[in-house]
N, C-alpha and C. Protein backbone atom coordinates (compact mmCIF):
# COMPACT_ATOMS: atom_id res chain seq x y z
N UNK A 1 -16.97 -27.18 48.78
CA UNK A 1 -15.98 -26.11 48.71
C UNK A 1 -16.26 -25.11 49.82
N UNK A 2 -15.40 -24.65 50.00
CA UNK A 2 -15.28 -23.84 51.65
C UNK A 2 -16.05 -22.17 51.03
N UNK A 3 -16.24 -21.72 52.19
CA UNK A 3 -16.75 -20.00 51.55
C UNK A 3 -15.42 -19.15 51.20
N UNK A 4 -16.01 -18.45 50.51
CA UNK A 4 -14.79 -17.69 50.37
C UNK A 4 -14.53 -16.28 50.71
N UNK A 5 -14.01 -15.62 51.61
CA UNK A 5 -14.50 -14.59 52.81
C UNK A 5 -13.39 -13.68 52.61
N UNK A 6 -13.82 -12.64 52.81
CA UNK A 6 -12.78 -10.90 52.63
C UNK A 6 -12.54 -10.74 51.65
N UNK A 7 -13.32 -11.01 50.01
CA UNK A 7 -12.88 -10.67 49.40
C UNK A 7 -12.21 -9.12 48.94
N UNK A 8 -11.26 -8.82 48.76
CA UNK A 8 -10.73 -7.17 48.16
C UNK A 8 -10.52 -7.41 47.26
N UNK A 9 -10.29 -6.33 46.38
CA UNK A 9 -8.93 -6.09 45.42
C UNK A 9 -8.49 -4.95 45.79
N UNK A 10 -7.01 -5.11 45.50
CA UNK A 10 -5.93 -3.85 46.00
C UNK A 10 -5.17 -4.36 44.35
N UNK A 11 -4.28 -2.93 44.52
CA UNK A 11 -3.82 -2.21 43.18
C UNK A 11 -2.40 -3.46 43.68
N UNK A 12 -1.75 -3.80 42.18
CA UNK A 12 -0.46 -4.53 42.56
C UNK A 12 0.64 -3.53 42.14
N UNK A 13 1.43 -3.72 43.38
CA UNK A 13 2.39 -2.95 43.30
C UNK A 13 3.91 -3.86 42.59
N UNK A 14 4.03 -4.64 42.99
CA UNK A 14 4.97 -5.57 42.81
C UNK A 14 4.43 -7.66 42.97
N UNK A 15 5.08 -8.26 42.54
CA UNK A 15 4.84 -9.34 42.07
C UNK A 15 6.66 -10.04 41.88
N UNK A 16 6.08 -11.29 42.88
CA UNK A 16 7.18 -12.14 42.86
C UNK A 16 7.19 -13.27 41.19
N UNK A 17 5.36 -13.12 41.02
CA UNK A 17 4.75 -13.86 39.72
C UNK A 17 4.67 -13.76 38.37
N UNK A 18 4.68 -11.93 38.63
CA UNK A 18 3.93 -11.46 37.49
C UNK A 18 4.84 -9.91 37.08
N UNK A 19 5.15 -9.94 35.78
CA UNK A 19 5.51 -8.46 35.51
C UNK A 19 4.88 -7.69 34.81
N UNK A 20 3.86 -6.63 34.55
CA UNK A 20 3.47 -5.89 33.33
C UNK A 20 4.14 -5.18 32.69
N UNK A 21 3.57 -4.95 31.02
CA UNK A 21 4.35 -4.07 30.51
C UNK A 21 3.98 -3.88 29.41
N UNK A 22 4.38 -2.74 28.87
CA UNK A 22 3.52 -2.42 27.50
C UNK A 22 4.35 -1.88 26.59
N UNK A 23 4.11 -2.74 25.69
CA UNK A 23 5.22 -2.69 24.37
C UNK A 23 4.70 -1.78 22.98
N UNK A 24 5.43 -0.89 22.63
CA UNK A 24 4.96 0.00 21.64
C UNK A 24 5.79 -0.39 20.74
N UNK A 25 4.91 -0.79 19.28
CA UNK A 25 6.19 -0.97 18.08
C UNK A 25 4.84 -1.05 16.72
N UNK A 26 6.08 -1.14 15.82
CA UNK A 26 5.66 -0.50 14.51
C UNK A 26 4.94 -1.81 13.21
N UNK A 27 4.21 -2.22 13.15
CA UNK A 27 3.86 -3.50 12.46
C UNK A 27 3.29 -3.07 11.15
N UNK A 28 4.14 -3.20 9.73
CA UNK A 28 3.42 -2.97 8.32
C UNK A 28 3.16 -1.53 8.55
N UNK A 29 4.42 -0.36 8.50
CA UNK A 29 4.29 0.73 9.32
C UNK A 29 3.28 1.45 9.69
N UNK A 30 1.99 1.14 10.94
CA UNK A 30 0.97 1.20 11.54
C UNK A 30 1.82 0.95 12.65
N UNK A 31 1.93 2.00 14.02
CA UNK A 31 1.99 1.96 15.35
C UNK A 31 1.28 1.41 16.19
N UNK A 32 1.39 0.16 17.08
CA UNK A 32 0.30 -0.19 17.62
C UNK A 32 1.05 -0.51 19.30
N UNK A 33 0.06 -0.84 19.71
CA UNK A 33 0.74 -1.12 21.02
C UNK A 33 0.15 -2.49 21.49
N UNK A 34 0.35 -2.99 22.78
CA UNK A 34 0.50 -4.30 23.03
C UNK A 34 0.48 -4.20 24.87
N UNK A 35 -0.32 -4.38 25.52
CA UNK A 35 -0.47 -4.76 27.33
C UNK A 35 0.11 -6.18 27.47
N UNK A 36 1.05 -6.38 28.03
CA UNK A 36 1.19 -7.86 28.21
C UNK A 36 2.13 -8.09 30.04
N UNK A 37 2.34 -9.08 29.92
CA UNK A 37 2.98 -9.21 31.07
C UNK A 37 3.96 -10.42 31.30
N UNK A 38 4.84 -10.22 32.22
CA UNK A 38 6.09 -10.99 32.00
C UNK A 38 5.80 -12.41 33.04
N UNK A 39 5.67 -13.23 32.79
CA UNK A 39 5.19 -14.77 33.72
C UNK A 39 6.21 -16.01 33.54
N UNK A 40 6.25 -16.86 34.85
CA UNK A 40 7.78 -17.71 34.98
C UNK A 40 6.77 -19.00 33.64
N UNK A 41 7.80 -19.61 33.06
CA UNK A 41 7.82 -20.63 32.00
C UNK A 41 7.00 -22.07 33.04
N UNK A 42 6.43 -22.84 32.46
CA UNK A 42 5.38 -23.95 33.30
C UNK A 42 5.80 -25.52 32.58
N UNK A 43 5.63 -26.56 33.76
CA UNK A 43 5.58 -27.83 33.21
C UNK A 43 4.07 -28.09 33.42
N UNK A 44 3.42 -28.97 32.74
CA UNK A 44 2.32 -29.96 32.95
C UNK A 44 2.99 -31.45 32.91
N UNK A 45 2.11 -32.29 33.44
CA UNK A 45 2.32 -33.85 33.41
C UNK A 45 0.89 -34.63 33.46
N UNK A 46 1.03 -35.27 32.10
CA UNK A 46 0.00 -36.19 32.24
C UNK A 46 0.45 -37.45 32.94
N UNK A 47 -0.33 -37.89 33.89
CA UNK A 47 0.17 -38.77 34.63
C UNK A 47 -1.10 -40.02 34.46
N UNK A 48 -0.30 -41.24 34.04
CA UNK A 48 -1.43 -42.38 34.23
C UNK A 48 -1.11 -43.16 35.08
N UNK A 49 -1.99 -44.35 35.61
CA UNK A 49 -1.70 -44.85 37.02
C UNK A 49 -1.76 -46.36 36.69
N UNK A 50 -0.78 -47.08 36.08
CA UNK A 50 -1.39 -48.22 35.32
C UNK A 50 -1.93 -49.33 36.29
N UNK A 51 -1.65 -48.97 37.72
CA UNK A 51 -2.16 -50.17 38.15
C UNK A 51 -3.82 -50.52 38.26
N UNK A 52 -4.06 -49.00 38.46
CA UNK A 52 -5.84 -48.70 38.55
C UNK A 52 -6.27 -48.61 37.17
N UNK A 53 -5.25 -48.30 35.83
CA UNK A 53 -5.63 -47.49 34.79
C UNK A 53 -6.38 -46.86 34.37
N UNK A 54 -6.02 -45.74 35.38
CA UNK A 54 -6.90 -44.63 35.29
C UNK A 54 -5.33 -43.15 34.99
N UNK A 55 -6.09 -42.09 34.47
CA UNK A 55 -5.38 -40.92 34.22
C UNK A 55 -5.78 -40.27 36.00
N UNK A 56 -4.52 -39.37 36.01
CA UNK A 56 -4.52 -38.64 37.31
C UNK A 56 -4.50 -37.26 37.15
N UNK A 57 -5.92 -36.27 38.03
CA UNK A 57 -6.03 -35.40 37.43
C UNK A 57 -5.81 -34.66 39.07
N UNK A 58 -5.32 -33.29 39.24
CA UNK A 58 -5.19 -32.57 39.78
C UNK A 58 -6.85 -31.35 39.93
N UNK A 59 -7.03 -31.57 41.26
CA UNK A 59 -8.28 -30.71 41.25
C UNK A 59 -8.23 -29.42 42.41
N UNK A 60 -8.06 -28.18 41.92
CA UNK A 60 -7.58 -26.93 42.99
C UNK A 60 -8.72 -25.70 42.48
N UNK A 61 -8.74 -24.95 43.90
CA UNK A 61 -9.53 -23.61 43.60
C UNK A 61 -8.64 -22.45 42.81
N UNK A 62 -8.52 -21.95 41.86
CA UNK A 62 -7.78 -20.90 41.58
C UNK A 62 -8.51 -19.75 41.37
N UNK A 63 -8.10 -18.50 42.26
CA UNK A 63 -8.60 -17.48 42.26
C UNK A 63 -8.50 -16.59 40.35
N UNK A 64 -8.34 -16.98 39.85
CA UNK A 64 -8.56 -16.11 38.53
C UNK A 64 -9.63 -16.72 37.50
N UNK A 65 -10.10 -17.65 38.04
CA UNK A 65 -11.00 -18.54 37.41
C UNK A 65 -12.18 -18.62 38.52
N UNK A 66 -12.35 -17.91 39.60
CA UNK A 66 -13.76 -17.36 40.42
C UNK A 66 -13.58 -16.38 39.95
N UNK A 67 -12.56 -15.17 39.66
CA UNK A 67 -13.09 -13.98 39.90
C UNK A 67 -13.84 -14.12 38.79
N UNK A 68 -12.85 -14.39 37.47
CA UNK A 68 -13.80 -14.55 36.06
C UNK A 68 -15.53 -15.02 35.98
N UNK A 69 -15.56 -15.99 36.75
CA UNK A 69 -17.12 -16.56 36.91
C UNK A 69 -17.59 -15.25 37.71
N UNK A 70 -17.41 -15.70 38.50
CA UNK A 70 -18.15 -14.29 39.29
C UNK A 70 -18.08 -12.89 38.60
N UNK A 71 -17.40 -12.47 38.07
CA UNK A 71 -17.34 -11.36 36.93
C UNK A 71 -18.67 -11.57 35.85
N UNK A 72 -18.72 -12.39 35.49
CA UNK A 72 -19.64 -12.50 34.27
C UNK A 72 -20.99 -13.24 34.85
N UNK A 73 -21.41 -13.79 35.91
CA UNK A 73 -22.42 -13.88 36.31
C UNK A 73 -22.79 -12.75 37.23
N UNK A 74 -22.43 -12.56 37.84
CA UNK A 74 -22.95 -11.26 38.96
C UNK A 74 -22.46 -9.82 38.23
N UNK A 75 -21.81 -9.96 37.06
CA UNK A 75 -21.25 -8.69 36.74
C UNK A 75 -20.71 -7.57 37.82
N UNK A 76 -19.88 -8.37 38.87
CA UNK A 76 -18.88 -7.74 39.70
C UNK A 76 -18.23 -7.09 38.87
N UNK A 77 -17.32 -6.28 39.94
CA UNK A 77 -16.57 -5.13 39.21
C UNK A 77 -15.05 -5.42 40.04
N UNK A 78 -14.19 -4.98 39.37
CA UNK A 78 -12.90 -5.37 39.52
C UNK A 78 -11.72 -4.60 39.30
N UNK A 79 -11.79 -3.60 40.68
CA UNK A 79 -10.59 -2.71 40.50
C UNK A 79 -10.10 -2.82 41.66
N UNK A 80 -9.43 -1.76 42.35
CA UNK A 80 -8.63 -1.22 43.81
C UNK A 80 -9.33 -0.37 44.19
N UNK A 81 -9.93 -0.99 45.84
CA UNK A 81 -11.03 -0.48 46.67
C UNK A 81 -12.37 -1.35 46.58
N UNK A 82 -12.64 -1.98 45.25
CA UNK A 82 -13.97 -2.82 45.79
C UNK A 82 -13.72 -4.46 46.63
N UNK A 83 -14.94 -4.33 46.76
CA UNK A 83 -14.95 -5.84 47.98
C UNK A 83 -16.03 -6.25 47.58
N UNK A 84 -15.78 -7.57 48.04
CA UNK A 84 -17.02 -8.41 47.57
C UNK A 84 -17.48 -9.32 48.72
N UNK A 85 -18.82 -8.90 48.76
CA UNK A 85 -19.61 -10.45 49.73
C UNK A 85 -19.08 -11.54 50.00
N UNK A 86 -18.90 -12.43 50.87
CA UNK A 86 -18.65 -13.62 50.97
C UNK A 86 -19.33 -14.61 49.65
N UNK A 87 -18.63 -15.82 49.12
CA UNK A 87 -19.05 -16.19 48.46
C UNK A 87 -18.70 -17.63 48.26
N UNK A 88 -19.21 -18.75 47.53
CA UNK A 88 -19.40 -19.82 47.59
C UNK A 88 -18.30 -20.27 46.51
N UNK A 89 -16.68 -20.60 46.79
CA UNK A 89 -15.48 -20.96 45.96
C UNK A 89 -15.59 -21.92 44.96
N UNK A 90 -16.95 -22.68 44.65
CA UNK A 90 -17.17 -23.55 43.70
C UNK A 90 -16.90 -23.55 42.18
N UNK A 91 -17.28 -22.05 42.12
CA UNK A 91 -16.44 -21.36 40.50
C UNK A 91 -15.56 -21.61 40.48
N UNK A 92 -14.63 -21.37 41.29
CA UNK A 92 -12.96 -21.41 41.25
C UNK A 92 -12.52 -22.68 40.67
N UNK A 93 -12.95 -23.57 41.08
CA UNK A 93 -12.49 -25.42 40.54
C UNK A 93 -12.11 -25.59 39.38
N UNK A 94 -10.94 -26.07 39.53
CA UNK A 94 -10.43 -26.55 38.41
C UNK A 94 -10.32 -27.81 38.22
N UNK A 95 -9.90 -28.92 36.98
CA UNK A 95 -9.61 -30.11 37.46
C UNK A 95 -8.77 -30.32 36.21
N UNK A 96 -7.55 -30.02 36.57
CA UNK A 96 -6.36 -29.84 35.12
C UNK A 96 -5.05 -30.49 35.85
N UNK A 97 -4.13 -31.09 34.68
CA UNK A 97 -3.07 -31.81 34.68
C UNK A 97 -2.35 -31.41 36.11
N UNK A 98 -1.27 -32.40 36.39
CA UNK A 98 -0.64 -31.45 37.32
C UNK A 98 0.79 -30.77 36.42
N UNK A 99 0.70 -29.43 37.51
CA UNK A 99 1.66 -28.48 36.73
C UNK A 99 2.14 -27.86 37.91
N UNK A 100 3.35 -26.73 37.28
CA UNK A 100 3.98 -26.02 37.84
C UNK A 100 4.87 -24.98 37.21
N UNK A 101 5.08 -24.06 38.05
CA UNK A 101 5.79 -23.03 37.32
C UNK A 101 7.75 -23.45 37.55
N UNK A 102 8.22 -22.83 36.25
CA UNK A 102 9.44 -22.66 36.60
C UNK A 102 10.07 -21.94 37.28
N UNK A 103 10.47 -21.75 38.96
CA UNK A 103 10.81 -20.66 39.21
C UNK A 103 11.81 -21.11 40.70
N UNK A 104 12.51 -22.16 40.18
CA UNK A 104 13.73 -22.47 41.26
C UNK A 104 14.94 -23.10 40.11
N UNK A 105 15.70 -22.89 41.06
CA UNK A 105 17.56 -23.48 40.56
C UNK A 105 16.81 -24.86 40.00
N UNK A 106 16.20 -25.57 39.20
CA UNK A 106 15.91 -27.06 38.88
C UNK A 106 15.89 -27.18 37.04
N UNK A 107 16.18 -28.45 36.91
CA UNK A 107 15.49 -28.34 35.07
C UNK A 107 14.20 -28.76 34.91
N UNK A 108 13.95 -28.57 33.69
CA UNK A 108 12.72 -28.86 33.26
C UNK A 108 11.95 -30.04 33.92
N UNK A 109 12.85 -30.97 34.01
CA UNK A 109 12.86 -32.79 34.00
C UNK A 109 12.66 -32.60 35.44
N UNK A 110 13.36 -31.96 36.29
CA UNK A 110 13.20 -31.55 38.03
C UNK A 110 12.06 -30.89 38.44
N UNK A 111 11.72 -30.30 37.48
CA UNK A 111 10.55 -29.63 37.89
C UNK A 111 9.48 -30.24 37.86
N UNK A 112 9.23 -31.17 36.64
CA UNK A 112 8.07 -32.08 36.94
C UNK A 112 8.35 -33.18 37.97
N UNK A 113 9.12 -33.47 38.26
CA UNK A 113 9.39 -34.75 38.67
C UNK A 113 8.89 -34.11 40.26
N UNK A 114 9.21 -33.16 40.79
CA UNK A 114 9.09 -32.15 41.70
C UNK A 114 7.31 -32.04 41.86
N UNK A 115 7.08 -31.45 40.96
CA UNK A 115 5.28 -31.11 40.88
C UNK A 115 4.69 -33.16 41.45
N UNK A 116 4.86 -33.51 40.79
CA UNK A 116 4.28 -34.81 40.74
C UNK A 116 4.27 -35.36 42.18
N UNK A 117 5.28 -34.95 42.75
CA UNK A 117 5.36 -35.93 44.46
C UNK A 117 4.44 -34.72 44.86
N UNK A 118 4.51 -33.42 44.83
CA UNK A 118 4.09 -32.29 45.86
C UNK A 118 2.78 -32.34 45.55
N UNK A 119 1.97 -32.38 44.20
CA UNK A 119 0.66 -32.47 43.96
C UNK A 119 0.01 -33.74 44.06
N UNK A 120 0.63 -34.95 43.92
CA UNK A 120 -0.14 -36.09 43.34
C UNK A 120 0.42 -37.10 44.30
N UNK A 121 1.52 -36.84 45.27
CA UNK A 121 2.14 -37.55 45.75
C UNK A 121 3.47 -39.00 45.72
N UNK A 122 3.52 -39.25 43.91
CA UNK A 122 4.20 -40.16 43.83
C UNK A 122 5.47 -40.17 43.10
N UNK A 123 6.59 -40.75 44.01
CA UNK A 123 8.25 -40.33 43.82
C UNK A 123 8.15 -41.20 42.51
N UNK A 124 8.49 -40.49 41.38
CA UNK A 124 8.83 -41.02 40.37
C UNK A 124 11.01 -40.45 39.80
N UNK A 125 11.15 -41.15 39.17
CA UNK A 125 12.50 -41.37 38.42
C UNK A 125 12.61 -40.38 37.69
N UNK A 126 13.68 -39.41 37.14
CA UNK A 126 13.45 -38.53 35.90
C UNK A 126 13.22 -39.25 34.61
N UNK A 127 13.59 -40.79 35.00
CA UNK A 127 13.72 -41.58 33.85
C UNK A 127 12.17 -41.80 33.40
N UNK A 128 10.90 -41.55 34.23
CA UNK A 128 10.00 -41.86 33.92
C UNK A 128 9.18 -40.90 33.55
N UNK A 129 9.32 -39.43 32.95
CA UNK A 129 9.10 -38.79 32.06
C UNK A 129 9.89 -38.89 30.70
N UNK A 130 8.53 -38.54 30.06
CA UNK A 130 8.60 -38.78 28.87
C UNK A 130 8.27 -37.18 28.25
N UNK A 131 8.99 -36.34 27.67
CA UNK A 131 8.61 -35.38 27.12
C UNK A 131 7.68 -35.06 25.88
N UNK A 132 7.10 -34.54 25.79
CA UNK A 132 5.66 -34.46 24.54
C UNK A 132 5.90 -33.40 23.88
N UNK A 133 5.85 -32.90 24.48
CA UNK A 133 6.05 -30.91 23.67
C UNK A 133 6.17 -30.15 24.38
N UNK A 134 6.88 -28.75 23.92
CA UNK A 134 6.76 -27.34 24.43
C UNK A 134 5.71 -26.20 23.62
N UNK A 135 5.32 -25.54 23.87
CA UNK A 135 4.37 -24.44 22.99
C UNK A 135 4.34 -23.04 24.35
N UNK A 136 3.94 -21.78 23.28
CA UNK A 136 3.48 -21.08 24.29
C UNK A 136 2.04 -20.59 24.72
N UNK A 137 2.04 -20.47 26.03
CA UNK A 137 1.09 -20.75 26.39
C UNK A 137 0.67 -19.14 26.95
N UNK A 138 -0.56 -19.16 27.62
CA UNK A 138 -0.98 -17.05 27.51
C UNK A 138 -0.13 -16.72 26.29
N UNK A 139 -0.65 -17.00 24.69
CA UNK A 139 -0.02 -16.52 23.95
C UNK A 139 -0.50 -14.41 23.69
N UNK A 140 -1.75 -14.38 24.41
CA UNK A 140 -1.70 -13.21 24.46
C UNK A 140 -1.79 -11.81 25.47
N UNK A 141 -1.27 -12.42 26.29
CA UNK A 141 -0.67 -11.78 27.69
C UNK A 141 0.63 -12.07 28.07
N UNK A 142 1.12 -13.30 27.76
CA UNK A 142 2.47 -13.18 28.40
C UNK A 142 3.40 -14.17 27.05
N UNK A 143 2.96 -15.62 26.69
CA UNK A 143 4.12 -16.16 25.97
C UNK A 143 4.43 -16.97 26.55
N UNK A 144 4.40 -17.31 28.27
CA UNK A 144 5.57 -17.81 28.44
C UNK A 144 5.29 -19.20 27.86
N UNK A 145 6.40 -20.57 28.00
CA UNK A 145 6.81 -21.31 27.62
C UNK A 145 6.22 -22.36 28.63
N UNK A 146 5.46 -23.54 28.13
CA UNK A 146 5.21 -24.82 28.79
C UNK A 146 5.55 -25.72 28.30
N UNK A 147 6.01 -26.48 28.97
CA UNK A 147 6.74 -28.10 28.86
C UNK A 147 5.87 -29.21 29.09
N UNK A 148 5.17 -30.30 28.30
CA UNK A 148 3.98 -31.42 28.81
C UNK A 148 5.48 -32.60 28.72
N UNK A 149 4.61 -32.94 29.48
CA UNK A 149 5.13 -34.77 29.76
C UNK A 149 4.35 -35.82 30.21
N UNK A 150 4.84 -36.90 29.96
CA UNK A 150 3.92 -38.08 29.93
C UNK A 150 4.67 -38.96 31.18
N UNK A 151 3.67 -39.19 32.36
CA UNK A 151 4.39 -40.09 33.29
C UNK A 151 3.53 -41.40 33.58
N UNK A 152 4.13 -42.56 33.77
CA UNK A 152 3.13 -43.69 34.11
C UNK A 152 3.74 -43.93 35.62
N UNK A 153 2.37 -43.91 36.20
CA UNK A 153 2.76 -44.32 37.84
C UNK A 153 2.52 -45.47 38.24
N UNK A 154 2.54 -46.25 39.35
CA UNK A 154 2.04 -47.42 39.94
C UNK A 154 1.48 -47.30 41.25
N UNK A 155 0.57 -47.76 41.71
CA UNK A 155 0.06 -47.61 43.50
C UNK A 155 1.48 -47.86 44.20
N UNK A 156 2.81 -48.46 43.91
CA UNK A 156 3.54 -49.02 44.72
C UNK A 156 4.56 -47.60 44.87
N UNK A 157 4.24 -46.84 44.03
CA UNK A 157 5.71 -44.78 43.75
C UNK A 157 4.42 -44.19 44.71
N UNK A 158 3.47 -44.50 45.26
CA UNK A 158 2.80 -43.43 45.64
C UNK A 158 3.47 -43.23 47.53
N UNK A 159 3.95 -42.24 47.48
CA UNK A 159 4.74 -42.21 49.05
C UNK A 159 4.09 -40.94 49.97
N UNK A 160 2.85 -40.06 49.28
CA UNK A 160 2.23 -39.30 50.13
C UNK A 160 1.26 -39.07 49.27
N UNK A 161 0.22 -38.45 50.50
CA UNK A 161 -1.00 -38.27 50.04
C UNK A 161 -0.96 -36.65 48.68
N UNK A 162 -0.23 -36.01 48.73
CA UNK A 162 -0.07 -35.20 47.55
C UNK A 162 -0.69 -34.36 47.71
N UNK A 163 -1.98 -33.29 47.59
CA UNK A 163 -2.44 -32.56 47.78
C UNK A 163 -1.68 -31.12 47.63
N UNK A 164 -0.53 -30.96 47.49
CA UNK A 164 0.26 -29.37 47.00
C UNK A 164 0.26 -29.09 48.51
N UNK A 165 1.00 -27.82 48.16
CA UNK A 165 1.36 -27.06 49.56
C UNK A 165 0.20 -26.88 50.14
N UNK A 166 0.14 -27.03 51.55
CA UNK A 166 -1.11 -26.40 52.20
C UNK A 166 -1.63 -25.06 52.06
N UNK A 167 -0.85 -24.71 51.97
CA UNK A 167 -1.49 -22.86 52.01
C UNK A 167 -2.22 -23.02 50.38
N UNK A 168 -1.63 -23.37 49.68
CA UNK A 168 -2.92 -23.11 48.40
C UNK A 168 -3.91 -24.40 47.99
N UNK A 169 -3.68 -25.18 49.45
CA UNK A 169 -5.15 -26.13 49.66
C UNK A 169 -5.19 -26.97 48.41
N UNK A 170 -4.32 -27.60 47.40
CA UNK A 170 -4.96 -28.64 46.84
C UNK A 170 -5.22 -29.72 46.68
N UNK A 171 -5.92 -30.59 46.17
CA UNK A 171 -6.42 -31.87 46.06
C UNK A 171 -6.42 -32.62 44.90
N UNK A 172 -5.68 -33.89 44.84
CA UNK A 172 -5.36 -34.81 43.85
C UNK A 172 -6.94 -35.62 44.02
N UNK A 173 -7.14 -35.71 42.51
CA UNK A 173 -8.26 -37.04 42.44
C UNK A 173 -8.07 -37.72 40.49
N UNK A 174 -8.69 -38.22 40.47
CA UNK A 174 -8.57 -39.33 39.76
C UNK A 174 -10.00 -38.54 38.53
């Protein structure tokens, strides 16, 4: 894993991702309040590969899962104005389904079908999802809504190497 260099934090002003907000209301009449935040709805896809039969797993650095490690081992601190040392992005790793957020003109069924070529590389059919469930997910920050599905691939749908957009660097493995 590469270093991970300049770290800041700066205060968010706005968010194409993310909305906050804080909800005041009355529960078993006791006033309480509630921090939460407003986030686009997500697909996952379990994807199996029957020719290898093996499951296909998506493996990426995500910055909210270093800071967290690094938070609780180094007991960094985490506001607007601190910086942090260069540091070794290995915390960050994830190795979870491939997914995606909802957040273009597409349906549900488009959206995975979408995630699957861009992360994993292989053009599959809408016909070859299979839907599993919805639930919500950050049930206590945000709610929003995820969609799983079940896809079976073959070495012969695989038409690029997959890896996600470059700018957020990820890597398909098995």
């Amino acid at each position: 894993m590469e270093k991970i260099e300049e770290i800041e934090f700066v205060e968010m002003k706005e968010s194409k991702f993310l909305r906050p907000y804080r909800m005041l209301y009355k529960q078993g009449g006791q006033k309480k309040l509630w921090d939460g935040f407003q986030a686009h709805d997500s697909v996952a896809i379990l994807i199996f590969n029957k020719t290898r039969n093996v499951f296909i797993f998506v493996e990426q650095f995500r910055p909210p899962v270093f800071v967290s490690s690094e938070r609780k081992a180094k007991g960094c601190e985490i506001k607007p104005g601190v910086s942090w040392n260069n540091r070794n992005g290995k915390d960050g790793i994830t190795i979870e389904l491939c997914a995606g957020i909802v957040d273009k003109n597409m349906s549900l069924e488009e959206t995975a079908q979408a995630e699957v070529l861009e992360e994993c590389g292989y053009k599959i059919g809408l016909n070859n999802l299979e839907r599993i469930v919805s639930f919500p997910s950050s049930v206590g920050s945000s709610g929003d809504l995820q969609t799983m599905y079940f896809a079976e691939v073959e070495d012969t749908m695989k038409v690029s190497e997959g890896g996600g957009l470059a700018a957020e660097r990820w890597t398909w493995r098995v």
